[in-house]
Protein backbone atom coordinates (compact mmCIF):
# COMPACT_ATOMS: atom_id res chain seq x y z
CA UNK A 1 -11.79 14.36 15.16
CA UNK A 2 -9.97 13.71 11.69
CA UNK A 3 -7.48 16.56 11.34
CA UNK A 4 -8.13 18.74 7.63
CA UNK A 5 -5.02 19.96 5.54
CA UNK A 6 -5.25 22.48 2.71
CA UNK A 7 -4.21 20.38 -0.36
CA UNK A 8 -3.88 22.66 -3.90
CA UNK A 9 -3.40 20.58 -6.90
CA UNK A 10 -2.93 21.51 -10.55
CA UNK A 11 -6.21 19.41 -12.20
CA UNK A 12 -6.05 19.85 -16.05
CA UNK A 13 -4.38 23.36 -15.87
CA UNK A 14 -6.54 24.78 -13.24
CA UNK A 15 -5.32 25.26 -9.46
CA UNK A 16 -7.88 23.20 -7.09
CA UNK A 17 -7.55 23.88 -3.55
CA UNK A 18 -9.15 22.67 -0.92
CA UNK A 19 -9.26 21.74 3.02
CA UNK A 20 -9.89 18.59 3.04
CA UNK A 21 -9.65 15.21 5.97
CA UNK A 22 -6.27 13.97 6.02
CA UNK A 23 -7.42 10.42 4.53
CA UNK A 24 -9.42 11.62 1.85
CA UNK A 25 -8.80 10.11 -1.48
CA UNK A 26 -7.75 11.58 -4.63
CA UNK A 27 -10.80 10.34 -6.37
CA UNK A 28 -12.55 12.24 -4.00
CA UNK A 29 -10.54 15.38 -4.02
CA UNK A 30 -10.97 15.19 -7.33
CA UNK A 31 -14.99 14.27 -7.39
CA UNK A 32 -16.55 15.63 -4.16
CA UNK A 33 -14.53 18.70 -3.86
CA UNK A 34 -14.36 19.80 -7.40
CA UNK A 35 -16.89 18.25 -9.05
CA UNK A 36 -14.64 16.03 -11.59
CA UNK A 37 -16.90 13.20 -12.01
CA UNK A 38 -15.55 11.81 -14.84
CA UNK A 39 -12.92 9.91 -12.83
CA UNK A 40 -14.81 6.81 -11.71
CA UNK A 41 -14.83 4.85 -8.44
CA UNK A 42 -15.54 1.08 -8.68
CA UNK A 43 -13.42 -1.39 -6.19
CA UNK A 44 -11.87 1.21 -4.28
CA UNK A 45 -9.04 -1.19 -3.59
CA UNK A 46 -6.77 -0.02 -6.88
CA UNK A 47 -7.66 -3.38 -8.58
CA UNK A 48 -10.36 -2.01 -11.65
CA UNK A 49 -7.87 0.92 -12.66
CA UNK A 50 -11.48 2.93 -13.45
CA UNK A 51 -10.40 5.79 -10.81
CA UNK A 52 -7.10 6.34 -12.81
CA UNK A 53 -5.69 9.52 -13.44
CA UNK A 54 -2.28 11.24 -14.60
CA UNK A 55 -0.48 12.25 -11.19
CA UNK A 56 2.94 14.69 -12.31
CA UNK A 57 2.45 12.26 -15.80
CA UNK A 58 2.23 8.98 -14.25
CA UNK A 59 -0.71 7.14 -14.07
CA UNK A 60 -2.26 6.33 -10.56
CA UNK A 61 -5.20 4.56 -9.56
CA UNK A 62 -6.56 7.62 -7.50
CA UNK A 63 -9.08 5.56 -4.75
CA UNK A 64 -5.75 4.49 -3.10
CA UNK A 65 -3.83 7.92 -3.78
CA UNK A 66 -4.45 10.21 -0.57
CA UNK A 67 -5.13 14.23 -1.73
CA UNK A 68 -2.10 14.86 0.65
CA UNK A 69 0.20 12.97 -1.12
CA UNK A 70 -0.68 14.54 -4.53
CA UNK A 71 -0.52 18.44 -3.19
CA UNK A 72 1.95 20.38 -5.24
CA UNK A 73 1.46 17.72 -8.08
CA UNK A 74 -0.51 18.31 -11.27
CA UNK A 75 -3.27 15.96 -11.95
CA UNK A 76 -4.72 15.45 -15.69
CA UNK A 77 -8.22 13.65 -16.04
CA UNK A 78 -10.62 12.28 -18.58
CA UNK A 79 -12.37 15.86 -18.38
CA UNK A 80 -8.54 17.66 -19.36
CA UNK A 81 -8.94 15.32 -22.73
CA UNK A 82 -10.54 16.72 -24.96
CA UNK A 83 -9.39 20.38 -26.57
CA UNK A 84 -10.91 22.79 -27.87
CA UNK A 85 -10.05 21.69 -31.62
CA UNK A 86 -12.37 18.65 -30.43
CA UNK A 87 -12.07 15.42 -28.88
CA UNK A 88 -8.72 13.34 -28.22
CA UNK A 89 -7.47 11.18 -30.78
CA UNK A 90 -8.06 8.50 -27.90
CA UNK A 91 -11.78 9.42 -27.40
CA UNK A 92 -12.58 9.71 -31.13
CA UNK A 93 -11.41 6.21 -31.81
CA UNK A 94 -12.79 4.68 -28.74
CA UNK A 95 -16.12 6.02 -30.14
CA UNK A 96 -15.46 4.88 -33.78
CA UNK A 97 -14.16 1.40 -32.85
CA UNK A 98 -17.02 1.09 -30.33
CA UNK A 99 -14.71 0.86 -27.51
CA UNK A 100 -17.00 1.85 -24.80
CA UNK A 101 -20.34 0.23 -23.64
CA UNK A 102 -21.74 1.25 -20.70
CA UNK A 103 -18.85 3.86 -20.12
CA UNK A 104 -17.97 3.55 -16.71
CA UNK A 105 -14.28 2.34 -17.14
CA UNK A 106 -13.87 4.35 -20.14
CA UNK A 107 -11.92 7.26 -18.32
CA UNK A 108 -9.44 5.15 -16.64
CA UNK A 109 -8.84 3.33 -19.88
CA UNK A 110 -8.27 6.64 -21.57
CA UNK A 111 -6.12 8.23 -18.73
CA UNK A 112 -4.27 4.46 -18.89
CA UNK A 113 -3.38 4.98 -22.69
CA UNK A 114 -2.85 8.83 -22.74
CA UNK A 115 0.23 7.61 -20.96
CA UNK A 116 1.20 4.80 -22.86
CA UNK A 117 0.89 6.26 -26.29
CA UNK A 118 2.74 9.44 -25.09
CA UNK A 119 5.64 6.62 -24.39
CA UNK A 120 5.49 4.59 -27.51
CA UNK A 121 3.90 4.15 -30.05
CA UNK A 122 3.15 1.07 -32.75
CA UNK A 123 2.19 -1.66 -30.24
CA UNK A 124 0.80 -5.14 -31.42
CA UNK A 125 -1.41 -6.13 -30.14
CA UNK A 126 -0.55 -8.25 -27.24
CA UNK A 127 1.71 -5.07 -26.10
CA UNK A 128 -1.79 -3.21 -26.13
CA UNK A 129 -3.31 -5.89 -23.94
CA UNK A 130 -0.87 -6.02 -21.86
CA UNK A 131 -0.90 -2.18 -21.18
CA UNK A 132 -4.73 -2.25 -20.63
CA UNK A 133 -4.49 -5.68 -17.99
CA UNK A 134 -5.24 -3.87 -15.31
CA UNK A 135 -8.32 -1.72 -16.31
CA UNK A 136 -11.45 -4.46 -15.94
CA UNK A 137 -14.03 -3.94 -18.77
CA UNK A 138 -17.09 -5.95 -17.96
CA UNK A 139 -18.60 -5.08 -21.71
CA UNK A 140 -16.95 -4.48 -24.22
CA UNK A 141 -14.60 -7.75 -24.41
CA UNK A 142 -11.73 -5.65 -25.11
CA UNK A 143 -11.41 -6.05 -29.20
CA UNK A 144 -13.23 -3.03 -29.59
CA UNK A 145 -10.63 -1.05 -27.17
CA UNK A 146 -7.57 -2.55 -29.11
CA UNK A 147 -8.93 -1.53 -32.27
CA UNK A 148 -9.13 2.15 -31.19
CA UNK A 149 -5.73 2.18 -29.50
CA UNK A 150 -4.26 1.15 -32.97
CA UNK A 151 -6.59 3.50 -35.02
CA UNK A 152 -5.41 6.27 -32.18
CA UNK A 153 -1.82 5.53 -32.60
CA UNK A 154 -2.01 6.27 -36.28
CA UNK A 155 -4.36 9.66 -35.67
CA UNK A 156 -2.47 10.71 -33.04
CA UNK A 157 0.87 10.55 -34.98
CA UNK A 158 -0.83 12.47 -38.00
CA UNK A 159 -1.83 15.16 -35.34
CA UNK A 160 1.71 15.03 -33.47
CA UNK A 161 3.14 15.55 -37.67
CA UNK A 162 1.01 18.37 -38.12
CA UNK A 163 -0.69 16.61 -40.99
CA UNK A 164 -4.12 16.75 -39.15
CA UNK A 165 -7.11 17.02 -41.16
């Protein structure tokens, strides 16, 4: 018999605890124990970067990040986005620029960027593709997804300012 640990994590400002199998994922914790199904499982190998997630800041590719390993840590996903002013600056752009399809790697994406942008800001373009290399979009062909980091970069700064609308 698998041996069960109580694991409490910090997801998006809320304390989630839970006893859970020793080799349960993150993605997991996170979707079968809590009910956060907006962080996606696709290869479950850390390849398609749609399970990723802000671990302590960081972003991790949660299918290959065991809920023991991330207990004590705060965890922020796509669902911890949006405020209650509105939407990210991230989200609204991905919508305007039609950076999403089908949506399934849209929260990894996001959760990908959240932590670029909040490093640096004014990327070209190749430095945008670059960031985004490892999160597969089968969709969108990725124009639409650099368009919106740009447009977000700009929004964003206006909302960091204070010169929001």
């Amino acid at each position: 018999m698998e041996s069960e640990r109580l694991v409490q994590i910090e997801v998006n400002g809320a304390l989630c605890r839970s006893s859970v199998p020793v080799r349960t994922s993150l993605a997991d914790f996170l979707r079968e124990h809590h009910g956060l199904t907006g962080t996606h499982v696709g290869c479950e190998h850390g390849v398609c970067g749609a399970c990723t997630v802000l671990l302590d800041g960081r972003s991790v590719r949660s299918c290959i990040v065991l809920a023991v390993g991330a207990d004590g840590s705060r965890v922020d996903t796509v669902e911890g986005l949006a405020g209650d002013d509105g939407m990210h600056p991230l989200q609204e752009a991905f919508q305007q620029h039609h950076g999403l399809q089908c949506g399934f790697c849209t929260p990894g994406f996001l959760m990908t960027l959240v932590e670029v942008l909040g490093e640096r800001r004014g990327l070209a373009d190749e430095e945008i593709r670059d960031a985004i290399s490892g999160n597969v979009c089968r969709c969108t062909g990725y124009q639409g997804i650099v368009e919106a980091v740009r447009t977000a970069d700009r929004t964003w700064e206006r909302r960091v300012d204070g010169d929001a609308e």
